[in-house]
C-alpha atoms as a PDB file:
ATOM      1  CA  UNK A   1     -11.520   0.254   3.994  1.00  0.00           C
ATOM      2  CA  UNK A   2     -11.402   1.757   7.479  1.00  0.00           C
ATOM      3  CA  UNK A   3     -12.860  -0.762  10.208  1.00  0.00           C
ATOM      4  CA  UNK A   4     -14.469   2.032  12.841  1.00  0.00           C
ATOM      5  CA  UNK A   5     -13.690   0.999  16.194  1.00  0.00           C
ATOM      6  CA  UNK A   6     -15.623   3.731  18.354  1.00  0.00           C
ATOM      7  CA  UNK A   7     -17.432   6.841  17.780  1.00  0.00           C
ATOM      8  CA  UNK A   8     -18.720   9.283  20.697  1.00  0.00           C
ATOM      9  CA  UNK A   9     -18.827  12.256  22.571  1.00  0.00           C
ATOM     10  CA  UNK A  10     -15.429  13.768  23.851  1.00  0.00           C
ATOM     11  CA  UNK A  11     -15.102  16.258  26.404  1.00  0.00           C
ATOM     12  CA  UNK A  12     -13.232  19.722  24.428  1.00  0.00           C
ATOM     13  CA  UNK A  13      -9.579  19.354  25.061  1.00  0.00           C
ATOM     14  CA  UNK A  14      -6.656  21.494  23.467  1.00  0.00           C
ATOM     15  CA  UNK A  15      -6.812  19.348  20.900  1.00  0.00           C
ATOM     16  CA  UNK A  16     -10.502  18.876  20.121  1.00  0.00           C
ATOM     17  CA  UNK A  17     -11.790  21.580  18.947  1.00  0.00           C
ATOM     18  CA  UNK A  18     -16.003  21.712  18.476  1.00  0.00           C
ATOM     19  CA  UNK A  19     -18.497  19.273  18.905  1.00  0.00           C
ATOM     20  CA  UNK A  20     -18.664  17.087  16.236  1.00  0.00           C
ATOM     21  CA  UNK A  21     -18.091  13.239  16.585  1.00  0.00           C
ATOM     22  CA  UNK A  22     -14.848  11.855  16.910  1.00  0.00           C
ATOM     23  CA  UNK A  23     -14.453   8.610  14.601  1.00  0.00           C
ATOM     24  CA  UNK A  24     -11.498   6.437  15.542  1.00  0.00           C
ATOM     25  CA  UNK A  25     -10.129   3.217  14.267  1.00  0.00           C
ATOM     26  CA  UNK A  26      -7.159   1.289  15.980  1.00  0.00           C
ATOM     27  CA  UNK A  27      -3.995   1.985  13.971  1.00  0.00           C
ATOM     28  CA  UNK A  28      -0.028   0.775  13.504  1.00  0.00           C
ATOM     29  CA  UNK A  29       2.176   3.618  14.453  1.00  0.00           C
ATOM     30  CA  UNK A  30       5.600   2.843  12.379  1.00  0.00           C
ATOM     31  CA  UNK A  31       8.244   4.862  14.257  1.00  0.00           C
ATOM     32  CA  UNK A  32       9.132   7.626  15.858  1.00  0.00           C
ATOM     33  CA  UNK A  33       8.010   9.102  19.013  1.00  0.00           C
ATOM     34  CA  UNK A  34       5.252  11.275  18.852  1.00  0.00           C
ATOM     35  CA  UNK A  35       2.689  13.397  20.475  1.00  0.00           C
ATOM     36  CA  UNK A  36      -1.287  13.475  20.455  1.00  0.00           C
ATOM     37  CA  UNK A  37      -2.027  15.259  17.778  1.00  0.00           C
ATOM     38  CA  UNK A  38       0.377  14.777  15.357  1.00  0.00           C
ATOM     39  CA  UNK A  39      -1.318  13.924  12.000  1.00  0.00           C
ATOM     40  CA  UNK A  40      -0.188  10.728  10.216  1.00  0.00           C
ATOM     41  CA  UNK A  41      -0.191   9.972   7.169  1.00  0.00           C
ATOM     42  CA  UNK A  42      -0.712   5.886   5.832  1.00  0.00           C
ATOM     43  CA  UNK A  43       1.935   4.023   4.288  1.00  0.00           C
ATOM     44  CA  UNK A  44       0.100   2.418   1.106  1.00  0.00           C
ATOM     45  CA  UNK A  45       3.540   0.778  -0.662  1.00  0.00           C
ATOM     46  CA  UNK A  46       6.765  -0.660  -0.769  1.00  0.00           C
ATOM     47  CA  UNK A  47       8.336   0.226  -3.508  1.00  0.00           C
ATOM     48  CA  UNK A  48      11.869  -1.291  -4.522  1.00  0.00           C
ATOM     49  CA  UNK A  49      15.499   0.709  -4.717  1.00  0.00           C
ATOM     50  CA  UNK A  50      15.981  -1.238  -8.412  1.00  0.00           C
ATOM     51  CA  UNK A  51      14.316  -2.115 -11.034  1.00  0.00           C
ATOM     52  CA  UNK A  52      14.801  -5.477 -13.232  1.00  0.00           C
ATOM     53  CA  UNK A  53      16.728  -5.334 -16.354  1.00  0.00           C
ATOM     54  CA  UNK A  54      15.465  -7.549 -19.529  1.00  0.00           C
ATOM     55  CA  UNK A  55      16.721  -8.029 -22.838  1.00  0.00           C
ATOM     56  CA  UNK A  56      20.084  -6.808 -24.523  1.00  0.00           C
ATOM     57  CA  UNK A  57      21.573  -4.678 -22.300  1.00  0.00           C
ATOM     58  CA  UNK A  58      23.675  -4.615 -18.794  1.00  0.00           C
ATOM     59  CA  UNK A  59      23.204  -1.167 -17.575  1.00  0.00           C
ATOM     60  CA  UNK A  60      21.273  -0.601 -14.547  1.00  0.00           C
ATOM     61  CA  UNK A  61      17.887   0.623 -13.133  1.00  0.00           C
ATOM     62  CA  UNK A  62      19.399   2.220  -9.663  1.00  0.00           C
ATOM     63  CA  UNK A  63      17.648   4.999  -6.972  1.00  0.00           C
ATOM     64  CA  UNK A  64      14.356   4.074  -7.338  1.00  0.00           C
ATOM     65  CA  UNK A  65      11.917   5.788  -5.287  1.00  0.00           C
ATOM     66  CA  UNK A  66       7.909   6.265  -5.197  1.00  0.00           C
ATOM     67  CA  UNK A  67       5.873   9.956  -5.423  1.00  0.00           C
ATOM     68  CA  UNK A  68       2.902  10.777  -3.772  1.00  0.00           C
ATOM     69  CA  UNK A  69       0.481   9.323  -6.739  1.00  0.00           C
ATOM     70  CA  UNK A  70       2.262   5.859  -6.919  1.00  0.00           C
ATOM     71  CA  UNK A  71       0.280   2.853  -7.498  1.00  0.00           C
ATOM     72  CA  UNK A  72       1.090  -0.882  -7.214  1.00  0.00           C
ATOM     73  CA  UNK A  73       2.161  -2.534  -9.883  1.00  0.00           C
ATOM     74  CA  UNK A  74       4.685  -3.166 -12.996  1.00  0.00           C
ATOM     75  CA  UNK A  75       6.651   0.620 -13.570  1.00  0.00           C
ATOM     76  CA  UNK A  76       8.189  -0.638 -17.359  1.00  0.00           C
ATOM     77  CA  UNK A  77      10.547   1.908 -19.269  1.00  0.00           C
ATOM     78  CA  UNK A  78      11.323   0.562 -22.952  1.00  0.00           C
ATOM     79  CA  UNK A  79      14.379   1.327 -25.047  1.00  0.00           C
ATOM     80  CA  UNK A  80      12.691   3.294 -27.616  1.00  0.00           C
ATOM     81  CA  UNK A  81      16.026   4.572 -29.468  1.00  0.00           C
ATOM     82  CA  UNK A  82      19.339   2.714 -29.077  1.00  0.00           C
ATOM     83  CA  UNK A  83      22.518   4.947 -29.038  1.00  0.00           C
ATOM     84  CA  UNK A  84      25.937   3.587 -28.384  1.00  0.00           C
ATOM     85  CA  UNK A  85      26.542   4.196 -24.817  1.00  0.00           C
ATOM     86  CA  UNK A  86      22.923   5.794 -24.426  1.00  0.00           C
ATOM     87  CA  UNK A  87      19.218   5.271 -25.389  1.00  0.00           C
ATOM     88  CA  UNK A  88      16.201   6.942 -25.114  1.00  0.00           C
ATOM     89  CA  UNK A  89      13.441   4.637 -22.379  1.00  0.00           C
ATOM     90  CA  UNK A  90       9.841   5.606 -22.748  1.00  0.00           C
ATOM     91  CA  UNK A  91       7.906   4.722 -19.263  1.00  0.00           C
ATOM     92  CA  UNK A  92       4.532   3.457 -19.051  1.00  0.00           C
ATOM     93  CA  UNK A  93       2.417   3.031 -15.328  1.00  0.00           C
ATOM     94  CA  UNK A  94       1.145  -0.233 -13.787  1.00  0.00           C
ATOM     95  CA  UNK A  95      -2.412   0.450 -16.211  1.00  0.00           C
ATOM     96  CA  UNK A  96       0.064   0.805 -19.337  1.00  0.00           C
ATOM     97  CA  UNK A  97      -0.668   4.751 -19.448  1.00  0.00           C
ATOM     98  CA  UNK A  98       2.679   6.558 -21.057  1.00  0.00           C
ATOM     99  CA  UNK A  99       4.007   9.038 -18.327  1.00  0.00           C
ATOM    100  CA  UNK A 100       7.386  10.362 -19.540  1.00  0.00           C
ATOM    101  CA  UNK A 101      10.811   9.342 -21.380  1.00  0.00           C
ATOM    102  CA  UNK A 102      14.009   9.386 -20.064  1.00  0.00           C
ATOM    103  CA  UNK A 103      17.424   9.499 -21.893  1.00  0.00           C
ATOM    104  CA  UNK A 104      20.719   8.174 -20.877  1.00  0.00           C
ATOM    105  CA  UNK A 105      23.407  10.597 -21.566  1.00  0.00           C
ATOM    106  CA  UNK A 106      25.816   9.453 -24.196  1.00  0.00           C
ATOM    107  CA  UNK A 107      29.069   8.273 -23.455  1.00  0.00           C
ATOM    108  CA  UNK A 108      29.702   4.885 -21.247  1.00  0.00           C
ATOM    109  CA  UNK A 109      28.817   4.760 -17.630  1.00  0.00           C
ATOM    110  CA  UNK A 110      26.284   8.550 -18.636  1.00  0.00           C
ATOM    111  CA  UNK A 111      23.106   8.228 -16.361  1.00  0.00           C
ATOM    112  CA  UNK A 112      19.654   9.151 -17.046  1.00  0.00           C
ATOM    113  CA  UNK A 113      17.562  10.392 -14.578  1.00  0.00           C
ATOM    114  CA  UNK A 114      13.061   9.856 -14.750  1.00  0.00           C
ATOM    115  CA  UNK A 115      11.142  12.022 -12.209  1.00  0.00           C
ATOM    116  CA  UNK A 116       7.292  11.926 -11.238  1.00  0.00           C
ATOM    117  CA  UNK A 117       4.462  12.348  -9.129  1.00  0.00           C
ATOM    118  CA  UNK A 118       4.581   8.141  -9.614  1.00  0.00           C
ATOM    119  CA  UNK A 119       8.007   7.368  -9.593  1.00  0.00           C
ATOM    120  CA  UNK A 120      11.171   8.359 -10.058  1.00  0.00           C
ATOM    121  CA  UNK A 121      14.931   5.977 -10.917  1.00  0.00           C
ATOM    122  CA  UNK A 122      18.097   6.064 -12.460  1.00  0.00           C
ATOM    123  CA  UNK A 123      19.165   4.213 -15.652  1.00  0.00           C
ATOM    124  CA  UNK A 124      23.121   3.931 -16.382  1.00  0.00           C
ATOM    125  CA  UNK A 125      25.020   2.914 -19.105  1.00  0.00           C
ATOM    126  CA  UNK A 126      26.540  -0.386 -18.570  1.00  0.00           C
ATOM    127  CA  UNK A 127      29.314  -2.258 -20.627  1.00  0.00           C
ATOM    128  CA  UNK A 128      26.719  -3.890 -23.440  1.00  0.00           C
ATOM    129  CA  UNK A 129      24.796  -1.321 -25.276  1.00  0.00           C
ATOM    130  CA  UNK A 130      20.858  -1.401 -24.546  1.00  0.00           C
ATOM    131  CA  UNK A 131      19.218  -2.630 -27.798  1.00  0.00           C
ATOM    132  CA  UNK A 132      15.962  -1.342 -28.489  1.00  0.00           C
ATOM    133  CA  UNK A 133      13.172  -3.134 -26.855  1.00  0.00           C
ATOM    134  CA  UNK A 134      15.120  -3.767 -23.688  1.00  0.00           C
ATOM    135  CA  UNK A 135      13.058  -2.814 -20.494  1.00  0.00           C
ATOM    136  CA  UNK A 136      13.416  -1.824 -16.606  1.00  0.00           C
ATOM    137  CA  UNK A 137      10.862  -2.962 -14.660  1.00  0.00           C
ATOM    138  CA  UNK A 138      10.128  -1.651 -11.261  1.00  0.00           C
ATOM    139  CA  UNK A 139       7.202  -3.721  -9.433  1.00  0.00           C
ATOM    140  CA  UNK A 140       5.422  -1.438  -6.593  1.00  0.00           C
ATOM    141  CA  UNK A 141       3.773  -3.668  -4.166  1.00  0.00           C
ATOM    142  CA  UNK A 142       0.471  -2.937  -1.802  1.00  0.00           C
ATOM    143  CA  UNK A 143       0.987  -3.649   1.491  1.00  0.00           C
ATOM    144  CA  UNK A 144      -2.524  -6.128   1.647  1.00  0.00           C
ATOM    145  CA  UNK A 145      -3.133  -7.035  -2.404  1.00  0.00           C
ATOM    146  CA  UNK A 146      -6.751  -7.035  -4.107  1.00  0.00           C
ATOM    147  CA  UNK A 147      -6.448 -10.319  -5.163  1.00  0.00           C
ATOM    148  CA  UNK A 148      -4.004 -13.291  -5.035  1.00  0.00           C
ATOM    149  CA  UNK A 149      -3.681 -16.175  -7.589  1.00  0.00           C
ATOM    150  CA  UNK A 150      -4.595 -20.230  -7.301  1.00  0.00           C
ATOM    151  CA  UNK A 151      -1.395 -22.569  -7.562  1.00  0.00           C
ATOM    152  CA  UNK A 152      -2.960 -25.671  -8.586  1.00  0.00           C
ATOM    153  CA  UNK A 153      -5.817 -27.626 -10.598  1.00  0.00           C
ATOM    154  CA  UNK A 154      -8.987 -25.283 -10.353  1.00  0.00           C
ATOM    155  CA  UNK A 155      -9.364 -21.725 -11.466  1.00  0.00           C
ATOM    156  CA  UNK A 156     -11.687 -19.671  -8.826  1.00  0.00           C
ATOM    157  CA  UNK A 157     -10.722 -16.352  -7.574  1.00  0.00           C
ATOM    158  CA  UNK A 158      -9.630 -14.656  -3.929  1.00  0.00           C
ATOM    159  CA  UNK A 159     -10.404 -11.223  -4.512  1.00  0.00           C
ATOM    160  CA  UNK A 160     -12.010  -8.209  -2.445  1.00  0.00           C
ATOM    161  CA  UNK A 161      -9.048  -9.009  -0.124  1.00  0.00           C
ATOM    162  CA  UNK A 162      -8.977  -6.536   3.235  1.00  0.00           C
ATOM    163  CA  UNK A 163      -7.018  -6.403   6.403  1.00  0.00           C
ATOM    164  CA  UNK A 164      -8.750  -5.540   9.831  1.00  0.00           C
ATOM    165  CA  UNK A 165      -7.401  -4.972  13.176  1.00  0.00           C
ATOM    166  CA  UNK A 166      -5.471  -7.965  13.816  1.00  0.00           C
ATOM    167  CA  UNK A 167      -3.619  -8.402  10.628  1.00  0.00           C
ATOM    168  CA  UNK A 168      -0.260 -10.219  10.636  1.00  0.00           C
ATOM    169  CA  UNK A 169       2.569  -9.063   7.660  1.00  0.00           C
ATOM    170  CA  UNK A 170       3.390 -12.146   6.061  1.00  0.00           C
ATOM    171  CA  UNK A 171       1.494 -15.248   4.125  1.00  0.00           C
ATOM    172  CA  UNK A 172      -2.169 -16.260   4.508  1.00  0.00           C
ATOM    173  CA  UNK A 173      -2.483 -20.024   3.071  1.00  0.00           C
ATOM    174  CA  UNK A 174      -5.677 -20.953   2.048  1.00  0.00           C
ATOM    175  CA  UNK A 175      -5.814 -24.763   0.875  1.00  0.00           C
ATOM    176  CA  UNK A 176      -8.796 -26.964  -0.715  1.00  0.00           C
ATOM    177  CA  UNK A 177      -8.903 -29.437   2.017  1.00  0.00           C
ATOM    178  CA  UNK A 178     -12.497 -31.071   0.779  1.00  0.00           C
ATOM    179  CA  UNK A 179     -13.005 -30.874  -2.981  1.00  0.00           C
ATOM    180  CA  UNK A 180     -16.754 -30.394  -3.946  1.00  0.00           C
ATOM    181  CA  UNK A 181     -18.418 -30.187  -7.584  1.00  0.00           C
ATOM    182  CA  UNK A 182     -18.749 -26.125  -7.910  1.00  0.00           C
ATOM    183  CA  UNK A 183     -17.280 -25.856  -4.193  1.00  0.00           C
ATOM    184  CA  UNK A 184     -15.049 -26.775  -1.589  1.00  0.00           C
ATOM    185  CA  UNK A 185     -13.437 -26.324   1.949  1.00  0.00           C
ATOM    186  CA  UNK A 186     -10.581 -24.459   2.571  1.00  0.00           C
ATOM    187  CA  UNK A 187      -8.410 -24.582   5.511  1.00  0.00           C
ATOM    188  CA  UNK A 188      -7.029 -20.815   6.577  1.00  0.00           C
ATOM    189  CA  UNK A 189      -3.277 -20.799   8.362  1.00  0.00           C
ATOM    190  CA  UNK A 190      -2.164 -17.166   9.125  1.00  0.00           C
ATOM    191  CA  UNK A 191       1.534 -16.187   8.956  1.00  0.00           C
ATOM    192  CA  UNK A 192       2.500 -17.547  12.610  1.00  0.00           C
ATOM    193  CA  UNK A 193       0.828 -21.074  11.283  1.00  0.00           C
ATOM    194  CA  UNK A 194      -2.419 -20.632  13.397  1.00  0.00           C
ATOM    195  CA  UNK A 195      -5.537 -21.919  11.711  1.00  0.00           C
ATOM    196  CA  UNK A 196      -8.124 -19.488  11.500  1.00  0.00           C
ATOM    197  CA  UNK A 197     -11.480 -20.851  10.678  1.00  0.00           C
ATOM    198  CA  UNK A 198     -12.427 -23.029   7.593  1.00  0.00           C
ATOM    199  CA  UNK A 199     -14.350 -21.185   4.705  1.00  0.00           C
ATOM    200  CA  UNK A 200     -16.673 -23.718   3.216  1.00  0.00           C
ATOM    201  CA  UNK A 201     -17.919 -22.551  -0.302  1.00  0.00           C
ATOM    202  CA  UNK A 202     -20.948 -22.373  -1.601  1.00  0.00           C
ATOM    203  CA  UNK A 203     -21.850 -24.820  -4.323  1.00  0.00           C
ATOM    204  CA  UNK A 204     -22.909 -23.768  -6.964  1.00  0.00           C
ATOM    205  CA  UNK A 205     -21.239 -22.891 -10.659  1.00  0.00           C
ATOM    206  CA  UNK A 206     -19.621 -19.366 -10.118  1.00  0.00           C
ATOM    207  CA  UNK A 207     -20.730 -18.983  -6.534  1.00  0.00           C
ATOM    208  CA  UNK A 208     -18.674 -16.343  -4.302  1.00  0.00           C
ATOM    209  CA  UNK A 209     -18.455 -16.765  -1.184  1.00  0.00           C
ATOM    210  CA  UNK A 210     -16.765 -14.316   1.718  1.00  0.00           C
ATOM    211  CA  UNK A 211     -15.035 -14.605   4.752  1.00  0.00           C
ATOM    212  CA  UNK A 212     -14.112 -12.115   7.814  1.00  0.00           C
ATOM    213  CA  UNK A 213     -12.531 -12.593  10.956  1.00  0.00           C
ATOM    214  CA  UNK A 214     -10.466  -9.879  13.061  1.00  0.00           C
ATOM    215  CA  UNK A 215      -7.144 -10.396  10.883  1.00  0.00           C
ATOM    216  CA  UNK A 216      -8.177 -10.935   7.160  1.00  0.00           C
ATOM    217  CA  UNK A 217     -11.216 -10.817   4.805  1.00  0.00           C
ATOM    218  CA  UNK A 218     -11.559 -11.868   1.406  1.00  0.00           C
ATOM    219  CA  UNK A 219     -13.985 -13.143  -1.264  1.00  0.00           C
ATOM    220  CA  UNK A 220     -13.565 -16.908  -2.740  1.00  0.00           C
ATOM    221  CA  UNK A 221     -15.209 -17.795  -6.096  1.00  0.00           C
ATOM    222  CA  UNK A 222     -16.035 -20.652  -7.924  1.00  0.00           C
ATOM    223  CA  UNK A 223     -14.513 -21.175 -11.667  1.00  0.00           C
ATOM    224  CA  UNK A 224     -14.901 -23.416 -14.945  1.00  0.00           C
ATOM    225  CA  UNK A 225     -12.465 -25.610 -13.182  1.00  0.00           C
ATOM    226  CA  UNK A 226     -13.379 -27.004  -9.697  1.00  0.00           C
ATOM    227  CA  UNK A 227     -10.681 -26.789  -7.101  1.00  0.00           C
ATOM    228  CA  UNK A 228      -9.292 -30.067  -5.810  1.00  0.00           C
ATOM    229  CA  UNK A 229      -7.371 -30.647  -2.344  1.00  0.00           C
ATOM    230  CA  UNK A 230      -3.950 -29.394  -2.016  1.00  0.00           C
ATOM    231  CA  UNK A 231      -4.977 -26.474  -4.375  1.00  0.00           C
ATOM    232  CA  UNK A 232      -4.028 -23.169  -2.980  1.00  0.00           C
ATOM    233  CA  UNK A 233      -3.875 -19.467  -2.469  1.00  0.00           C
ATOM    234  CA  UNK A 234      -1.407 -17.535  -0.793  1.00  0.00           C
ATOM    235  CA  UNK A 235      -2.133 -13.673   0.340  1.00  0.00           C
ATOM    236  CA  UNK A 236       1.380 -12.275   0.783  1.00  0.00           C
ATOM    237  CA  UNK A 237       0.870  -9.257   3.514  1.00  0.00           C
ATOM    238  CA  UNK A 238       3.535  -6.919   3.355  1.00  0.00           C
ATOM    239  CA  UNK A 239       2.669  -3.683   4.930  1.00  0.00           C
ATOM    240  CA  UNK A 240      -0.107  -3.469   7.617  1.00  0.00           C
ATOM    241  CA  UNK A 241      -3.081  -1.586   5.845  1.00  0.00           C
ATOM    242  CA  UNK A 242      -3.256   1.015   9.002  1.00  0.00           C
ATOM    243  CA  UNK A 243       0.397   1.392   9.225  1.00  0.00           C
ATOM    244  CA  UNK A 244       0.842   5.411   9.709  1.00  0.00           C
ATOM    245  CA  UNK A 245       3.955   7.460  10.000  1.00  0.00           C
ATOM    246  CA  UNK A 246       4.155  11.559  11.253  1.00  0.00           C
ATOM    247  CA  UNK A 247       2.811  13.028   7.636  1.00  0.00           C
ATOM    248  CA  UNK A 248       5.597  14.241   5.541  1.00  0.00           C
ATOM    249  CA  UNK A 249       4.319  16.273   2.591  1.00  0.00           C
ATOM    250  CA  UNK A 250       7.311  14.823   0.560  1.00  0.00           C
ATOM    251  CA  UNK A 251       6.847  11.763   1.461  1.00  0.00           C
ATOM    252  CA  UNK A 252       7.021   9.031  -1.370  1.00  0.00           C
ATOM    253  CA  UNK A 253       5.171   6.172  -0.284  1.00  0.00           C
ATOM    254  CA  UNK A 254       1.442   7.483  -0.165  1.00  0.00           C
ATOM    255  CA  UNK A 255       2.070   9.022   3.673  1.00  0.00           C
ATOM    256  CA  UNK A 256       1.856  12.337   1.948  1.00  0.00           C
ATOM    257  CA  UNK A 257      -2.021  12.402   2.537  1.00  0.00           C
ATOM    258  CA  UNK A 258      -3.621  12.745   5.637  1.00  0.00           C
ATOM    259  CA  UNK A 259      -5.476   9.600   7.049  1.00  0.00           C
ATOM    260  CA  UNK A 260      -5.254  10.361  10.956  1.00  0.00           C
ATOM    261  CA  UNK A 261      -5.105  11.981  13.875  1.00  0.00           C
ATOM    262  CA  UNK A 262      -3.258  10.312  16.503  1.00  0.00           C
ATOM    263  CA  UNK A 263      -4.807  10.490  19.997  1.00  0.00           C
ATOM    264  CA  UNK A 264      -2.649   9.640  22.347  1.00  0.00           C
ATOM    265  CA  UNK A 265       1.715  10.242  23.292  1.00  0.00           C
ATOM    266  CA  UNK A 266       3.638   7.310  21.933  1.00  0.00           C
ATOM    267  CA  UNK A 267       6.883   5.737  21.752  1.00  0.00           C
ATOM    268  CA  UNK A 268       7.860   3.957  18.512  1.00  0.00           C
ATOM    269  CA  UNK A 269      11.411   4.664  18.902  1.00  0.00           C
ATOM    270  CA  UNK A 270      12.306   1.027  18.968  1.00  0.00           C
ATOM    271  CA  UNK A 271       9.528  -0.539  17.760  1.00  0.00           C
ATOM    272  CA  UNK A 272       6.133  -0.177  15.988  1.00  0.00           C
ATOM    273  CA  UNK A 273       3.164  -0.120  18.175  1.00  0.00           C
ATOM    274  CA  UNK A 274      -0.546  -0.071  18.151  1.00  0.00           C
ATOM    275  CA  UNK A 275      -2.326   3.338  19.261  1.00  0.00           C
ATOM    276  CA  UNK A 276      -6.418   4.949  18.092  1.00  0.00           C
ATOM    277  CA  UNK A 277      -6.095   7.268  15.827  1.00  0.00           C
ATOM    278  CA  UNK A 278      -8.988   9.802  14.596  1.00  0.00           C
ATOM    279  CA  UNK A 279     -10.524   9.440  11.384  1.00  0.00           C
ATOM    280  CA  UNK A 280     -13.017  12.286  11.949  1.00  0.00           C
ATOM    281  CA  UNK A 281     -13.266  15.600  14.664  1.00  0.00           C
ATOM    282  CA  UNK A 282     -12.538  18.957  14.678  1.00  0.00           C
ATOM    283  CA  UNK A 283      -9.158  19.738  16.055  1.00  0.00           C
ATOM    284  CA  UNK A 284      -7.358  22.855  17.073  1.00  0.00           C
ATOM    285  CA  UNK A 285      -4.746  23.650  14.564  1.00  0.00           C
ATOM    286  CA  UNK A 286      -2.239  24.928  17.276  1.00  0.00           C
ATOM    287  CA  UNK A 287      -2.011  21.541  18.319  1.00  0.00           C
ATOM    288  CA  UNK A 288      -1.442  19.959  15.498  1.00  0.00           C
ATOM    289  CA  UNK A 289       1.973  18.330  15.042  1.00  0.00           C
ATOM    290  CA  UNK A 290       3.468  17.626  11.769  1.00  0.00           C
ATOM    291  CA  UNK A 291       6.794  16.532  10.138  1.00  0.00           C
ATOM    292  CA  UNK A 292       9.696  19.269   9.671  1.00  0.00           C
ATOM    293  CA  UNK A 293       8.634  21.370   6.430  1.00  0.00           C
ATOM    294  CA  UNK A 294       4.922  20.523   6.209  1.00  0.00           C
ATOM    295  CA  UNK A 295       2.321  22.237   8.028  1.00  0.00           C
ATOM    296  CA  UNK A 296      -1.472  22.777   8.407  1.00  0.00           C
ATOM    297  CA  UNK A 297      -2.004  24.945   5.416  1.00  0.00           C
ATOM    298  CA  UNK A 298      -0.431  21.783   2.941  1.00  0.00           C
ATOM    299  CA  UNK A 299      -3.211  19.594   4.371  1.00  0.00           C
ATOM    300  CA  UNK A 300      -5.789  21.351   5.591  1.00  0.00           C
ATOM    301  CA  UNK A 301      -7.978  20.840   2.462  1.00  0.00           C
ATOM    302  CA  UNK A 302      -7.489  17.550   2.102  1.00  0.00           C
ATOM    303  CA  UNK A 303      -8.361  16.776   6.322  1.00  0.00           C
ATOM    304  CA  UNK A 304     -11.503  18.312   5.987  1.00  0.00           C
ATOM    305  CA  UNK A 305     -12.422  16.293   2.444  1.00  0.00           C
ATOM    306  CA  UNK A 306     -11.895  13.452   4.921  1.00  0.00           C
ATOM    307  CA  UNK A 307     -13.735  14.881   7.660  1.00  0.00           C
ATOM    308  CA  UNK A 308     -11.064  16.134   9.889  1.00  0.00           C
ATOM    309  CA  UNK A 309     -12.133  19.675  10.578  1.00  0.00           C
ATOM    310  CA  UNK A 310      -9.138  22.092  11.498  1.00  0.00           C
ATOM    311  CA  UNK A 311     -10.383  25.310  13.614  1.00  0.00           C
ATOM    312  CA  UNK A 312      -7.570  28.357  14.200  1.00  0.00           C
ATOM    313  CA  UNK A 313      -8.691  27.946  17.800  1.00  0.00           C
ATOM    314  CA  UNK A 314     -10.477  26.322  20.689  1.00  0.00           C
ATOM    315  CA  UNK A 315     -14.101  28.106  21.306  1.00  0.00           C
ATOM    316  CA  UNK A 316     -14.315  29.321  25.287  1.00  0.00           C
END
């Protein structure tokens, strides 16, 4: 969810180009160094170069590489026919939805190659013979997940999980340090071991109860089981949720898509650095700067769903 930092007025510019209000929101800018008005796109996963091999089998899930409509989650492709040297992998998405089969060419060390709009990998033939039921699985992490799970005695929820401006990449701890019938407190350490401040629930059987700050939000809810101390959660942060890089229409980690535009020259050459990017305007399309091969007309639809209004020209 985008956390607006300012709206206003802004005086017409070569970039701005009409009247209506500019919304910005304070974002990561991952590398590169680029120009005010270049339009970035958001990094939304990581996904892996291999996938996990299970069952009979030693061949190899190699190349792996996201698409433009990947989602976070378990990528599985199951040996559906068994061939000596060879077999025939139907893939299924994170939600369990079939998307497409793959088969390994026959003979040993023959590759098979699975393309998508989701994801794409390699499978090769390795010195046992997949059997069928063997799987590759390819787990595509979110940069800041939905939800994270309990280690320990009770069985409440974190959910509705967010990062705002401040987030750190790494582990949120959240431990019961008071245990409470239908309840609790829980201490909040951020991933440079700072304590943020205490969430206290509120008692009460199936109670949520939410908590904000400037790094991290998320929802706590009481289960069947109550939580007792030392019981924890840990929110692994792995990409920054406003982490943007120059939109590349080929892009395979969700920075196909518009999200910004940036408003200001910056150097991320060595390092990634914080800038304001717009979320909303109307901008000159002449000054518009995107990545080699992609330009206005492959976005232009999808800015102005989003309420970034491209004009062929600045009005005198």
């Amino acid at each position: 969810m985008a956390e607006v930092i300012e709206q206003g007025e802004f005086t017409l510019d070569d970039l701005i180009g009409g009247d209506k209000k500019l919304v910005t929101e304070d974002i990561l800018v991952a590398s590169g160094t680029l120009v005010r008005g270049s339009v970035l796109g958001r990094v939304k996963t990581s996904t892996p170069t291999t996938g996990t091999i299970a069952g009979t089998g030693n061949g190899t899930c190699t190349a792996v590489t996201g698409g433009p409509k990947t989602k976070q989650g378990d990528y599985v492709a199951t040996c559906v026919v068994a061939v000596t040297h060879g077999g025939t992998f139907d893939v299924a998405d994170p939600d369990g939805n079939y998307i497409g089969s793959v088969t390994i060419t026959a003979g040993a060390g023959g590759t098979g190659v699975f393309t998508s709009e989701e994801i794409a990998f390699t499978l090769t033939d390795g010195s046992t013979d997949f059997a069928l039921g063997a799987t590759a699985t390819i787990t595509v992490t979110e940069g800041v997940p939905n939800s994270a799970s309990v280690t320990g005695t009770g069985n409440g929820t974190c959910t509705a999980i967010e990062g705002r401006s401040k987030l750190k990449i790494g582990n949120y701890v959240l431990t019961c340090i008071t245990a409470v019938t239908h309840g609790g407190v829980f201490s909040v350490v951020d991933p440079d071991g700072k304590s943020l401040p205490n969430v206290t629930l509120t008692p009460g059987a199936g109670v949520a109860t939410s908590f904000a700050n400037d790094q991290i939000a998320f929802t706590l809810t009481d289960g069947s089981a109550d939580f007792i101390v030392t019981d924890y959660f840990t929110i692994a942060v792995t990409i920054d949720p406003r982490q943007t890089v120059l939109l590349d229409k080929s892009a395979k980690d969700g920075s196909s898509v518009p999200y910004c535009v940036l408003s200001e020259d910056i150097d991320a050459s060595a390092a990634a650095k914080r800038s304001i990017g717009y979320l909303e305007g109307q901008f000159n399309e002449r000054s518009l700067v995107f990545a080699s091969g992609t330009d206005v007309e492959d976005v232009r639809d999808a800015m102005r769903d989003l309420g970034m209004i491209v004009v062929p020209s600045v009005p005198a």
